[in-house]
Protein backbone atom coordinates (compact mmCIF):
# COMPACT_ATOMS: atom_id res chain seq x y z
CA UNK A 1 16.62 145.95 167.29
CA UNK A 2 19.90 146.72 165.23
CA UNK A 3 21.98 147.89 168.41
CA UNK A 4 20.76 144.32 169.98
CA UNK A 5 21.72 141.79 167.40
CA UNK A 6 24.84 144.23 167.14
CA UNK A 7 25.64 143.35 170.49
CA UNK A 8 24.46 139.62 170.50
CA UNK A 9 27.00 139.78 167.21
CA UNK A 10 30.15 141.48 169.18
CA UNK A 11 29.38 138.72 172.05
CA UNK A 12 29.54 135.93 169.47
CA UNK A 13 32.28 137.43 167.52
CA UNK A 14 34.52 137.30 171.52
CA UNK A 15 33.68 134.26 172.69
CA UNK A 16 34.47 132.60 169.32
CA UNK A 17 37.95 134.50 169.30
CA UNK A 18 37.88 132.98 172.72
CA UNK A 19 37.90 129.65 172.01
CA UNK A 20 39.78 129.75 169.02
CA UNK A 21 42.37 131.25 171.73
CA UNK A 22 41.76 128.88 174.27
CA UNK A 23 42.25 125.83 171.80
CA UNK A 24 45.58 127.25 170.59
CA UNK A 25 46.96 127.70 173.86
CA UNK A 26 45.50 123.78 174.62
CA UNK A 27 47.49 122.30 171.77
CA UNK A 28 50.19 124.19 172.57
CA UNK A 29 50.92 123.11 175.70
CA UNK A 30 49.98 119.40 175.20
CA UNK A 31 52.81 119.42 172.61
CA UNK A 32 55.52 120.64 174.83
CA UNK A 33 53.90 117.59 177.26
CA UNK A 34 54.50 115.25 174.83
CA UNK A 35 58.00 116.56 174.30
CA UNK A 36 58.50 115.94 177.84
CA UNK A 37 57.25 112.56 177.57
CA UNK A 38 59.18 111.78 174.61
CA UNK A 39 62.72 112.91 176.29
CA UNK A 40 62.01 110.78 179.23
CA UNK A 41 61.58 107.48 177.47
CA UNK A 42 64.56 108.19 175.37
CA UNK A 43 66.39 108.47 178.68
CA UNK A 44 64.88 105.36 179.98
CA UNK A 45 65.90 103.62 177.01
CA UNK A 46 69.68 105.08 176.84
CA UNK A 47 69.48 103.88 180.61
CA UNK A 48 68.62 100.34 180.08
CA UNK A 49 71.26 100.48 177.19
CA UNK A 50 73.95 100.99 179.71
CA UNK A 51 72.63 98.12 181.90
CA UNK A 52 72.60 96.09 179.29
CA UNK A 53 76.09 96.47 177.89
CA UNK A 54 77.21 97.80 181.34
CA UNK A 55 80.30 95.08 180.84
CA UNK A 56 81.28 95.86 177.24
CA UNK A 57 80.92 99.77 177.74
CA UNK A 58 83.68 99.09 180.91
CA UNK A 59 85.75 96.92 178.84
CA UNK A 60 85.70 99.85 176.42
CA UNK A 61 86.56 102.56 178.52
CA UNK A 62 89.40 100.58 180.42
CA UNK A 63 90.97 99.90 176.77
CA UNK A 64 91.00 103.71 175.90
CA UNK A 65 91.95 104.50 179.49
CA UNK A 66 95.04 102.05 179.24
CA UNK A 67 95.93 103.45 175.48
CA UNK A 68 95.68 106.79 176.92
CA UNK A 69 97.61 105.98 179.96
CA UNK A 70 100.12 103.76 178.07
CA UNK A 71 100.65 106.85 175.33
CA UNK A 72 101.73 109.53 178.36
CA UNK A 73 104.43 106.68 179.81
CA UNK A 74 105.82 106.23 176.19
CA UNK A 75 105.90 110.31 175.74
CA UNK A 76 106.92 110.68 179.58
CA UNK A 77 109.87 108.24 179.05
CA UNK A 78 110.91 109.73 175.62
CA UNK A 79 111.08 112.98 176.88
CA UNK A 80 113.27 112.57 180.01
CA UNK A 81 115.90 110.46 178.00
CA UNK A 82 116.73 113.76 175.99
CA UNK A 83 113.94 112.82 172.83
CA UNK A 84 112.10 116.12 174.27
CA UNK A 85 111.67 119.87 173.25
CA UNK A 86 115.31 121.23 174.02
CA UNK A 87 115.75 125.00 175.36
C-alpha cells in the first residue's frame, strides 16, 4: 500500500511540475506575441504620421538639403579663391 500511494504521489508530484512548466512556457510566449503586436502598431502609427505630414516632412528635408547644399558652394567657392588650407 505504501509503494502505491508512493507512486500515485511521484505521478502527482510530475504532472504538477508539468503544468507549472507548461504554463510558464504559455505566458512566455504570449508575451513575446504581444511584443510583436505592440511593434507593429507603433509602425502603423509612425506610418500614418508620415502620410499625414508627408508635405511638411518634404518641406523639411528640402530646407536642410538646400542649407547643406548651399554650405558646400559657400566652402567650395572660398576655397578655390585662395581662402583654403595652403601646402
Amino acid at each position: 500500500m505504501k509503494k502505491l500511494l508512493t507512486n500515485a504521489y511521484v505521478k502527482c508530484s510530475n504532472a504538477l511540475f508539468n503544468a507549472k512548466t507548461s504554463v510558464k512556457r504559455l505566458a512566455h510566449e504570449e508575451k513575446g506575441g504581444a511584443e510583436i503586436i505592440a511593434t507593429i502598431i507603433l509602425v502603423a502609427i509612425v506610418v500614418l504620421l508620415a502620410l499625414f505630414f508627408r508635405e511638411q516632412i518634404g518641406n523639411l528635408v528640402s530646407s536642410i538639403w538646400g542649407g547643406i547644399t548651399g554650405q558646400s558652394e559657400q566652402i567650395t567657392t572660398s576655397f578655390s579663391a585662395g581662402g583654403g588650407a595652403q601646402g
